[in-house]
C-alpha atoms as a PDB file:
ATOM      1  CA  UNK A   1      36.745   7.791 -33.977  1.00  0.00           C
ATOM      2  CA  UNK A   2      35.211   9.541 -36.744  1.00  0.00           C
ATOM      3  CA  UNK A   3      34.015   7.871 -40.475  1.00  0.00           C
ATOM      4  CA  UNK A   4      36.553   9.790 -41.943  1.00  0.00           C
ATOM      5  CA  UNK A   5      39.492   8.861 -40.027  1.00  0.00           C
ATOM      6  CA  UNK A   6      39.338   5.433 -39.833  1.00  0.00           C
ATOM      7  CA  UNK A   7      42.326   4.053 -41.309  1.00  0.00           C
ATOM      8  CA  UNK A   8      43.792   7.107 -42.527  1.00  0.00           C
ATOM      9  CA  UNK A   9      47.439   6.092 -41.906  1.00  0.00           C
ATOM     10  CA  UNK A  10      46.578   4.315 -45.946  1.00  0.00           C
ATOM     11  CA  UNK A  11      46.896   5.910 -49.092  1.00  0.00           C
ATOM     12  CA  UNK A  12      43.400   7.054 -49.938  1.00  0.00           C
ATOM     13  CA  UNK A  13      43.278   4.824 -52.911  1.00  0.00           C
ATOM     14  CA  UNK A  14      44.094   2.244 -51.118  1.00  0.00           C
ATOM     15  CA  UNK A  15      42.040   3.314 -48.098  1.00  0.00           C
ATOM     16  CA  UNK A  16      39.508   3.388 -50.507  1.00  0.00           C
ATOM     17  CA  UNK A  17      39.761   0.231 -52.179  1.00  0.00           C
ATOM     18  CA  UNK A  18      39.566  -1.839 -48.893  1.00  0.00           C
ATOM     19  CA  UNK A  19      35.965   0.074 -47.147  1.00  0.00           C
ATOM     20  CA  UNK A  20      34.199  -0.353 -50.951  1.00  0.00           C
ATOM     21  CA  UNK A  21      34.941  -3.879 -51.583  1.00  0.00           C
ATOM     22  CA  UNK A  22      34.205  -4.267 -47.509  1.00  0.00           C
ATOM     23  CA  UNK A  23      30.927  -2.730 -48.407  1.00  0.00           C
ATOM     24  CA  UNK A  24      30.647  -4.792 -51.464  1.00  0.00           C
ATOM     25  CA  UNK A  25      31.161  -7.871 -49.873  1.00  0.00           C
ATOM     26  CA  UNK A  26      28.475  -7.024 -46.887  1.00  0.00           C
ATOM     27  CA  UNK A  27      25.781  -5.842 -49.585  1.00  0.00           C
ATOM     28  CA  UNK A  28      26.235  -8.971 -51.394  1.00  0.00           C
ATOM     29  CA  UNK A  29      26.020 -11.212 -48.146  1.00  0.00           C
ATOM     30  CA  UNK A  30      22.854  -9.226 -47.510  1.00  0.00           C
ATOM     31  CA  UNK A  31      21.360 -10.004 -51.113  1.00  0.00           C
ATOM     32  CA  UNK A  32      22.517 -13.607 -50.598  1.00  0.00           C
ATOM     33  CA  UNK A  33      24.684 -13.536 -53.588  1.00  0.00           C
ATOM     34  CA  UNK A  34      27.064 -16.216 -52.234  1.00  0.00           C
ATOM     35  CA  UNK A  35      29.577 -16.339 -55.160  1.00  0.00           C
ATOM     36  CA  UNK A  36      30.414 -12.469 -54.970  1.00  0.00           C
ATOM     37  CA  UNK A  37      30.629 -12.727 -51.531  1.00  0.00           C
ATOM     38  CA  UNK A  38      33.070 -15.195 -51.933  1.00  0.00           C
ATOM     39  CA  UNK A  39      34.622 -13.167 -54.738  1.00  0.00           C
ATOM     40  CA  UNK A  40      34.922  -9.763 -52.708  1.00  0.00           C
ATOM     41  CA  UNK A  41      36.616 -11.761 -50.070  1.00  0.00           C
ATOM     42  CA  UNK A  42      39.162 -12.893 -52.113  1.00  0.00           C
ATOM     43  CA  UNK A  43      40.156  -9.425 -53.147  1.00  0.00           C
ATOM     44  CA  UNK A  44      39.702  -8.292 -49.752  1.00  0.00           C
ATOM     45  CA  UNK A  45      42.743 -10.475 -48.942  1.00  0.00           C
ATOM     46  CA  UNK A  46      44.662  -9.092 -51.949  1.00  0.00           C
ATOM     47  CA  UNK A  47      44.241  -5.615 -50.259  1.00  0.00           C
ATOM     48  CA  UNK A  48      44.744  -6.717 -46.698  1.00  0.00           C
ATOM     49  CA  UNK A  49      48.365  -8.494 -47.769  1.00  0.00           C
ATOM     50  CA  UNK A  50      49.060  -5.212 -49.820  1.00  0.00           C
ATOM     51  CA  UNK A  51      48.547  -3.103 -46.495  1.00  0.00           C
ATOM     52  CA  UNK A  52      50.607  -5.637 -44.278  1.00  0.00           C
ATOM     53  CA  UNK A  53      53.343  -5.575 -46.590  1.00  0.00           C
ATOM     54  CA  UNK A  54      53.617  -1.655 -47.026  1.00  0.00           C
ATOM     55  CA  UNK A  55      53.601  -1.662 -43.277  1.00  0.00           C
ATOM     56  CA  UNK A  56      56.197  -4.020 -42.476  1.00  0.00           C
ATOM     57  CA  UNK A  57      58.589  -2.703 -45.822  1.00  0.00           C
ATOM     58  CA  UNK A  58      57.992   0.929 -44.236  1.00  0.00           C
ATOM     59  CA  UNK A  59      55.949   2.363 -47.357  1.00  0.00           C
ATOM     60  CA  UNK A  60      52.232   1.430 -48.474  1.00  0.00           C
ATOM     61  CA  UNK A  61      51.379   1.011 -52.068  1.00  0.00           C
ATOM     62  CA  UNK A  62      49.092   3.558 -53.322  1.00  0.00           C
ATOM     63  CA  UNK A  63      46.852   0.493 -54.979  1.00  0.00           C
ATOM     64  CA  UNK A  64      46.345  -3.289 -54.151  1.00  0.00           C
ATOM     65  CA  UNK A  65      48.104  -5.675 -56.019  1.00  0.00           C
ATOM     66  CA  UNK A  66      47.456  -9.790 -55.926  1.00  0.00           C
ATOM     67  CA  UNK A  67      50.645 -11.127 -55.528  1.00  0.00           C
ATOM     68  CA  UNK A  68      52.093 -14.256 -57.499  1.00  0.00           C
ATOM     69  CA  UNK A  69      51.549 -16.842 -55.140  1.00  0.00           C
ATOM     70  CA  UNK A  70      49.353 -15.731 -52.072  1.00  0.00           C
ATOM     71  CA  UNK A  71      50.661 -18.657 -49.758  1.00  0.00           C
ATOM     72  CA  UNK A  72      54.438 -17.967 -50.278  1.00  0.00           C
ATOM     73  CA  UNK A  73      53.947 -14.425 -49.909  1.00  0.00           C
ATOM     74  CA  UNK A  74      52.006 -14.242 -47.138  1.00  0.00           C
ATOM     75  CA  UNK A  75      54.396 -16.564 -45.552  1.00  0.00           C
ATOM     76  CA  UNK A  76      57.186 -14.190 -46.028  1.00  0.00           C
ATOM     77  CA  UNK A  77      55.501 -11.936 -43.746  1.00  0.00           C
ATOM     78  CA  UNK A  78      56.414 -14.341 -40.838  1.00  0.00           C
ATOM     79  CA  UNK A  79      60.106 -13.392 -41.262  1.00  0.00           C
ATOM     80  CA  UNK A  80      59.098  -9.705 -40.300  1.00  0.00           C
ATOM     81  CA  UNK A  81      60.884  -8.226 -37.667  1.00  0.00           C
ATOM     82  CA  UNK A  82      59.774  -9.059 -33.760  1.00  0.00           C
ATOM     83  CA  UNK A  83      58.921  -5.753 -33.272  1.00  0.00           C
ATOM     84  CA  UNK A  84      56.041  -6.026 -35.235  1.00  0.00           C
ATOM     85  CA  UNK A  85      53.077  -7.180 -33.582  1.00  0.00           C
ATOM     86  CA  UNK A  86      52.212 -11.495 -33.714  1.00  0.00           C
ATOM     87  CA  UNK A  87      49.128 -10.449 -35.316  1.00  0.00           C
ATOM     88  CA  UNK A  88      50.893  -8.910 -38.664  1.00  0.00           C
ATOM     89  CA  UNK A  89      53.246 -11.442 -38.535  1.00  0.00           C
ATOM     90  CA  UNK A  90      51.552 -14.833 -38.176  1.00  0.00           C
ATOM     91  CA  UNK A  91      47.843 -14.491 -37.384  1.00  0.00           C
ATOM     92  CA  UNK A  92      46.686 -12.224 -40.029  1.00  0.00           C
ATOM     93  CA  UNK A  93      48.787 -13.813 -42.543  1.00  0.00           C
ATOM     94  CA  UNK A  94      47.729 -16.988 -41.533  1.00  0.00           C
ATOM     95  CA  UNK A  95      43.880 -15.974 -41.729  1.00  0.00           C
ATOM     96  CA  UNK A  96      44.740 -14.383 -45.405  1.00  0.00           C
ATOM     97  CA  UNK A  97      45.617 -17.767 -46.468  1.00  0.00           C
ATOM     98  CA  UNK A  98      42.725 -19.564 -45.292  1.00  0.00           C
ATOM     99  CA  UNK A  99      40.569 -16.923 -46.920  1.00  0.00           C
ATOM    100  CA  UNK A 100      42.144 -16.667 -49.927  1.00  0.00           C
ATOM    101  CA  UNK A 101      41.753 -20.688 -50.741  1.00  0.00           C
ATOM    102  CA  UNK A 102      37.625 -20.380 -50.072  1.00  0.00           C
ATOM    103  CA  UNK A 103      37.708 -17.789 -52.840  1.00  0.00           C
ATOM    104  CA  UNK A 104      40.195 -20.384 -55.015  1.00  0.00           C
ATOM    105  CA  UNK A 105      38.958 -24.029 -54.205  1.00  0.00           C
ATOM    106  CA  UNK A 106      35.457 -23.962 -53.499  1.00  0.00           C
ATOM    107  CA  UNK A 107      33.785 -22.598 -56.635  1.00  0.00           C
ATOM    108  CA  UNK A 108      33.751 -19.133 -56.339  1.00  0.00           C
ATOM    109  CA  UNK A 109      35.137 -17.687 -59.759  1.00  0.00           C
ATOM    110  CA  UNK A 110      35.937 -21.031 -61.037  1.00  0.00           C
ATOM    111  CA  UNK A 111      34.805 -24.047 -63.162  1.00  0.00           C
ATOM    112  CA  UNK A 112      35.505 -27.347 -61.416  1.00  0.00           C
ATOM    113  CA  UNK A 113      35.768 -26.080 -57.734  1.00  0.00           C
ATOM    114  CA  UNK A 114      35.420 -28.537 -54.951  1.00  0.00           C
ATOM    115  CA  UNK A 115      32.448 -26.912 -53.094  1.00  0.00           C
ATOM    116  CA  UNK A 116      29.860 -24.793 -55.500  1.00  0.00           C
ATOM    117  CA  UNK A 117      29.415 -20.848 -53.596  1.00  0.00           C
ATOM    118  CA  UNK A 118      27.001 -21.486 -50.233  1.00  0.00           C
ATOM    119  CA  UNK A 119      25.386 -19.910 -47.000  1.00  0.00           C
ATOM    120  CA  UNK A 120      28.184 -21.467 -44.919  1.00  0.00           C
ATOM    121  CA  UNK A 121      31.201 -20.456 -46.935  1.00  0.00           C
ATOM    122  CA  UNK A 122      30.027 -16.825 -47.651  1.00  0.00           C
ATOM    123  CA  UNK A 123      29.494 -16.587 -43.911  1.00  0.00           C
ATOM    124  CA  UNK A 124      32.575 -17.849 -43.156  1.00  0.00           C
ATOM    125  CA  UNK A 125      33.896 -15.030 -45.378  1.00  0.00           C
ATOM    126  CA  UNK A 126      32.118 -12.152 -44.649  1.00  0.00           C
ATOM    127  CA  UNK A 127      32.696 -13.081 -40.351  1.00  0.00           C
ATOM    128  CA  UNK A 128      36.755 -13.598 -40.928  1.00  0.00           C
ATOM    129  CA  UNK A 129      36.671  -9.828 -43.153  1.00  0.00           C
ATOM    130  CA  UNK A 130      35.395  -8.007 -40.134  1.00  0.00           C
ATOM    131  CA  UNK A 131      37.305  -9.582 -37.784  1.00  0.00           C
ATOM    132  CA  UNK A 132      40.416  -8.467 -40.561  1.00  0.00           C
ATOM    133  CA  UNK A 133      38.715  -5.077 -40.468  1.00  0.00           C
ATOM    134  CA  UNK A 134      38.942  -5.142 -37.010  1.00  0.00           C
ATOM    135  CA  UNK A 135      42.066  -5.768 -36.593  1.00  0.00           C
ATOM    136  CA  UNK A 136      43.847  -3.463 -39.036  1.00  0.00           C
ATOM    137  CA  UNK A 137      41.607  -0.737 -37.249  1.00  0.00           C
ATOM    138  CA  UNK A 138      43.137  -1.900 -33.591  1.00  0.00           C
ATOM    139  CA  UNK A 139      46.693  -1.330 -35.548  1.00  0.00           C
ATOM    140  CA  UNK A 140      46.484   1.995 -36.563  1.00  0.00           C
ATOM    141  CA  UNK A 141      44.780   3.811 -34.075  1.00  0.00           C
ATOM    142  CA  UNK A 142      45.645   1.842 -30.935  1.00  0.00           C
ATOM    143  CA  UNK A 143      42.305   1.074 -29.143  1.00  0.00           C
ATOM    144  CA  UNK A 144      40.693  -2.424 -27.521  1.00  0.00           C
ATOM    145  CA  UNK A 145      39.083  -4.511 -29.405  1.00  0.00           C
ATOM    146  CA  UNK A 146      35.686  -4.007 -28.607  1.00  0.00           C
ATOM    147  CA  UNK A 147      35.898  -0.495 -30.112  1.00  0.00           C
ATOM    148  CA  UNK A 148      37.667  -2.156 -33.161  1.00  0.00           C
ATOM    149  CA  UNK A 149      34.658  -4.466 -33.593  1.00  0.00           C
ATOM    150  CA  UNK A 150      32.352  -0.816 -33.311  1.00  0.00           C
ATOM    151  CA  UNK A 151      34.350   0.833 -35.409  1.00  0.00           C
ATOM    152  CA  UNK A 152      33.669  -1.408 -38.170  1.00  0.00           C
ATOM    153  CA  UNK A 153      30.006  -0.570 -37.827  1.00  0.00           C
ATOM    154  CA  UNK A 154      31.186   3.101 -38.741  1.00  0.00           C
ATOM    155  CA  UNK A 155      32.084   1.593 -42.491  1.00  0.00           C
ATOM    156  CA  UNK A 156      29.782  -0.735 -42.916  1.00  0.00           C
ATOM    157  CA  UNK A 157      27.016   0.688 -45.362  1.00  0.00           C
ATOM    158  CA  UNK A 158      23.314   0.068 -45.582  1.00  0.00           C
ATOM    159  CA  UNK A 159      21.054   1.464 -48.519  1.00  0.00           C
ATOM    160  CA  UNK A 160      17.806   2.859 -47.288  1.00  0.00           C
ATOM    161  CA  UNK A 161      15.845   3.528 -50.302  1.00  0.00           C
ATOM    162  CA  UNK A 162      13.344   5.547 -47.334  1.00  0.00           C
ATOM    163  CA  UNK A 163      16.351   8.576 -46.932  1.00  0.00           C
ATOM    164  CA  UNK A 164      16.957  11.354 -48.825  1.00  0.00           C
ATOM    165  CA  UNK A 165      20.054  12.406 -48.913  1.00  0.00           C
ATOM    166  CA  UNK A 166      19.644  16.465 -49.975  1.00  0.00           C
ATOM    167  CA  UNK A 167      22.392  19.530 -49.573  1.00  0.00           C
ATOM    168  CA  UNK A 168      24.331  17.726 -47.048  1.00  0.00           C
ATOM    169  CA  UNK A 169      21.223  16.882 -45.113  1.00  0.00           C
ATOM    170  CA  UNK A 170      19.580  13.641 -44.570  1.00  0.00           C
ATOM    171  CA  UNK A 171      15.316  13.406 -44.598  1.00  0.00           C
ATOM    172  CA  UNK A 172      12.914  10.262 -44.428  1.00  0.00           C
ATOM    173  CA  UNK A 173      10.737  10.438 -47.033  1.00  0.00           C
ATOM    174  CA  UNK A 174       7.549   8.582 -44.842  1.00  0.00           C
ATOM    175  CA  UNK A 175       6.463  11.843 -42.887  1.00  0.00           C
ATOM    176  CA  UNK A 176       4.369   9.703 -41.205  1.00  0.00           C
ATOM    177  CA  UNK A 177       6.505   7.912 -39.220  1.00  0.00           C
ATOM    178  CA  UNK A 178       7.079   9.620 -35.167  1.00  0.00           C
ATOM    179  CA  UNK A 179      10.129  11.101 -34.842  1.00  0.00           C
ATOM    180  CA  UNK A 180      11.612   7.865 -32.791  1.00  0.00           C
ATOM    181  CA  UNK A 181      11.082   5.695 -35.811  1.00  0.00           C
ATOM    182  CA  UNK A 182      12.760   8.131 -38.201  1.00  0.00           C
ATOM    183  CA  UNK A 183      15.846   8.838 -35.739  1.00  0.00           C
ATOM    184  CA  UNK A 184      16.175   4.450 -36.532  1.00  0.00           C
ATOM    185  CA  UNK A 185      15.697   4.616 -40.069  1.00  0.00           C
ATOM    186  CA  UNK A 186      18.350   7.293 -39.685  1.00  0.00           C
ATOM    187  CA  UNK A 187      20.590   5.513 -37.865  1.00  0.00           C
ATOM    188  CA  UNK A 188      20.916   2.324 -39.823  1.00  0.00           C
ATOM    189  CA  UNK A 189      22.859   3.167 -43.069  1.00  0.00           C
ATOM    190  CA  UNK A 190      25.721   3.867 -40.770  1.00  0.00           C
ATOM    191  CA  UNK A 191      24.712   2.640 -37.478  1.00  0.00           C
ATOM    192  CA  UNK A 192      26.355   5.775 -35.655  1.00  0.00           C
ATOM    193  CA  UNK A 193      25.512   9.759 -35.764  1.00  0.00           C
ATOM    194  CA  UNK A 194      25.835  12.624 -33.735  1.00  0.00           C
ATOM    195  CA  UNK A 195      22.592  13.428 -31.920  1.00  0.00           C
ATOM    196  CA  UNK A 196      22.803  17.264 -33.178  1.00  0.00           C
ATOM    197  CA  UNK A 197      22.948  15.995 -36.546  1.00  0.00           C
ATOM    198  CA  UNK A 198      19.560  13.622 -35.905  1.00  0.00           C
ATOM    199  CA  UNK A 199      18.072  17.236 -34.382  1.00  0.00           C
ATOM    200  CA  UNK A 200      18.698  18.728 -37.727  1.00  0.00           C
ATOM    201  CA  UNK A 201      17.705  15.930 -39.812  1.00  0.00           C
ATOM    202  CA  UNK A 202      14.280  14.863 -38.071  1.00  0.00           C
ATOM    203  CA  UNK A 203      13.503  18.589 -37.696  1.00  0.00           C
ATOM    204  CA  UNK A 204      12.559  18.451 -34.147  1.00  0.00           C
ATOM    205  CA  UNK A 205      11.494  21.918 -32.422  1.00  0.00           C
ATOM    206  CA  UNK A 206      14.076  22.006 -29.865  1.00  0.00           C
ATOM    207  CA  UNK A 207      16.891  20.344 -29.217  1.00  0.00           C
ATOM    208  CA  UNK A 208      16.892  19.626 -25.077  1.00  0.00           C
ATOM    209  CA  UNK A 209      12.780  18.287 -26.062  1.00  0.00           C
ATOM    210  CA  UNK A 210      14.477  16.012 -28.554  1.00  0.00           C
ATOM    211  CA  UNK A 211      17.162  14.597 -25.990  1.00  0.00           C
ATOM    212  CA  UNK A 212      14.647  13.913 -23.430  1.00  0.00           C
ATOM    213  CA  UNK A 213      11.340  12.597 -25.145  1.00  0.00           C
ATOM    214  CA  UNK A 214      13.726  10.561 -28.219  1.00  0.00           C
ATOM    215  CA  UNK A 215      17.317   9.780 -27.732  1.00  0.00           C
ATOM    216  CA  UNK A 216      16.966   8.832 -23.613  1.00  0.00           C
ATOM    217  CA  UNK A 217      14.028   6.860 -24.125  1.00  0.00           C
ATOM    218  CA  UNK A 218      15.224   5.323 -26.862  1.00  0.00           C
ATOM    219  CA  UNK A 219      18.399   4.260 -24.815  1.00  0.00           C
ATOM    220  CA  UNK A 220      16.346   2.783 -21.984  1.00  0.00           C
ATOM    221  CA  UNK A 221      14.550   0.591 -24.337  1.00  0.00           C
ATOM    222  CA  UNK A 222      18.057  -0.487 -25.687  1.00  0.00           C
ATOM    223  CA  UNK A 223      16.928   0.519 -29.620  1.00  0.00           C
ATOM    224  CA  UNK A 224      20.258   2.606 -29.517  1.00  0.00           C
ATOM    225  CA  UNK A 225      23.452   3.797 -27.056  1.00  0.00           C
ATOM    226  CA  UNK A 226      23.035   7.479 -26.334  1.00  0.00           C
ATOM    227  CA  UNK A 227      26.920   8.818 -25.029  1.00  0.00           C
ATOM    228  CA  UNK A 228      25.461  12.112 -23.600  1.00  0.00           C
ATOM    229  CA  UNK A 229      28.938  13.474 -23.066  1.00  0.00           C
ATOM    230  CA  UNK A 230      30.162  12.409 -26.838  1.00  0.00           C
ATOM    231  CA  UNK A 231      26.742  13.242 -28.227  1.00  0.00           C
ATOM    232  CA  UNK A 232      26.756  10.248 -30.488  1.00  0.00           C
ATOM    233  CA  UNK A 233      24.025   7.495 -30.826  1.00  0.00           C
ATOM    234  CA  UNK A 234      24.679   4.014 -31.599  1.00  0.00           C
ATOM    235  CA  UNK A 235      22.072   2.098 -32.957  1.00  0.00           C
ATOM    236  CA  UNK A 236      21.790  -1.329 -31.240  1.00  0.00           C
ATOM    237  CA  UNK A 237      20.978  -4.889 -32.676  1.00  0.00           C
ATOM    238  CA  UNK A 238      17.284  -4.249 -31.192  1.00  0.00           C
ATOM    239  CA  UNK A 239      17.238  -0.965 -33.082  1.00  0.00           C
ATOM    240  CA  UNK A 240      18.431  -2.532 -36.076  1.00  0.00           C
ATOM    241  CA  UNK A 241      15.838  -5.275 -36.479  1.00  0.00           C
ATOM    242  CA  UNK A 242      13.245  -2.182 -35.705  1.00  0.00           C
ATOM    243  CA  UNK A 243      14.745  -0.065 -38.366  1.00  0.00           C
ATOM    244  CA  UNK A 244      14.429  -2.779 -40.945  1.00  0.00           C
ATOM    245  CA  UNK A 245      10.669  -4.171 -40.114  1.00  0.00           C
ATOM    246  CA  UNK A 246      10.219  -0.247 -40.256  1.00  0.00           C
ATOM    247  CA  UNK A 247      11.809  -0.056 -44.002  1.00  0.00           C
ATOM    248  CA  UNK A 248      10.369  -3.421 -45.063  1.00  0.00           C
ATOM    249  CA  UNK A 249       6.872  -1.247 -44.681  1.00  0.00           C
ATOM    250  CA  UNK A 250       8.352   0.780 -47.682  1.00  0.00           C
ATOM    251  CA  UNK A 251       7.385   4.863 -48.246  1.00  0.00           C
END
């Protein structure tokens, strides 16, 4: 699966709406901003409940909308016909709710709450969105859940102040870096590219030389997955942590 066609059974809008708040909520987790964390989760599940209830009614709304009462409605998804999958009936509805009341009762967005915005909570939001994520992605395109939970990684944005983005073309700005290094700096805004587009971007002199002295090596030493007969690379956990002690250095 592609960027670009994740999910594109939604509206665009709507499509929309759900990968930027994702991205919103992850960037905030990152910042440790706990409260909009919190927040972006709780909008999350506005758009999630929109989706499920376009799906099951047979037409998606072309924006989110927060219903009157999030239990009750998501509740009413339960009566759904069987032939709908357990997950859009109960689980995910189920999940929605629990979600949803972090965001209401435990200080995020509100005077008074029971619990002020913390580590724990935000975590607790930010792990139940991408397993939501994952799961409206095994929906609509039909695949395990393991490539679900990588597809995710396809949405999920990093900024990396070190790239250039320029005509179309990507560039890391510290020249001084080997061409390994800037093939993970690449890599982690979007964990995933094509290895022809990593040729062109790196500026390596030929593409077989790249292949064999980069990409394989870099696959034996587990910083990424290189799919030889896809031609994609998939940076790894390993080659995450690299990339960022590499970008921590600055330009």
């Amino acid at each position: 699966m592609r960027k670009d066609e994740l999910l594109g059974a939604l509206p665009d809008s709507l499509r929309k709406e759900l990968i930027d708040e994702f991205n919103k909520l992850v960037k905030s987790y990152r910042e440790s901003r706990w409260e909009p964390s919190e927040m972006s989760g709780g909008k999350i599940c506005e758009i999630v409940y929109s989706i499920l209830d376009g799906f099951v009614n047979g037409r998606f709304p072309t924006h989110a909308s927060k219903p009157a009462n999030m239990v009750a409605a998501c509740r009413s998804l339960e009566s759904a016909p069987k032939t709908f999958e357990h997950t859009v009936r109960i689980l995910i509805p189920r999940v929605l709710v629990a979600l949803y009341d972090v965001r209401n009762n435990r200080g995020a967005g509100h005077v008074g709450g029971d619990v002020d915005p913390n580590h724990m909570d935000a975590t607790f939001v930010i792990n139940t969105t991408k397993w939501l994520m994952s799961e409206l992605i095994r929906l609509f395109h039909s695949v395990s859940t393991d490539e679900a939970q990588s597809a995710v990684e396809l949405i999920t944005e990093r900024e990396t102040p070190m790239i250039w983005n320029v005509n179309g073309k990507k560039r890391v700005l510290k020249t001084s870096l080997s061409k390994s290094a800037q093939t993970l700096v690449l890599l982690h805004p979007t964990s995933v590219a094509k290895d022809e587009e990593l040729f062109a971007w790196v500026e390596y002199s030929n593409f077989s030389v790249y292949k064999s002295k980069v990409l394989k090596p870099g696959h034996k030493q587990r910083l990424w997955e290189y799919d030889t007969s896809a031609g994609t690379v998939t940076l790894s956990a390993l080659g995450v942590a690299e990339a960022e002690i590499l970008l921590s250095a600055g330009i």
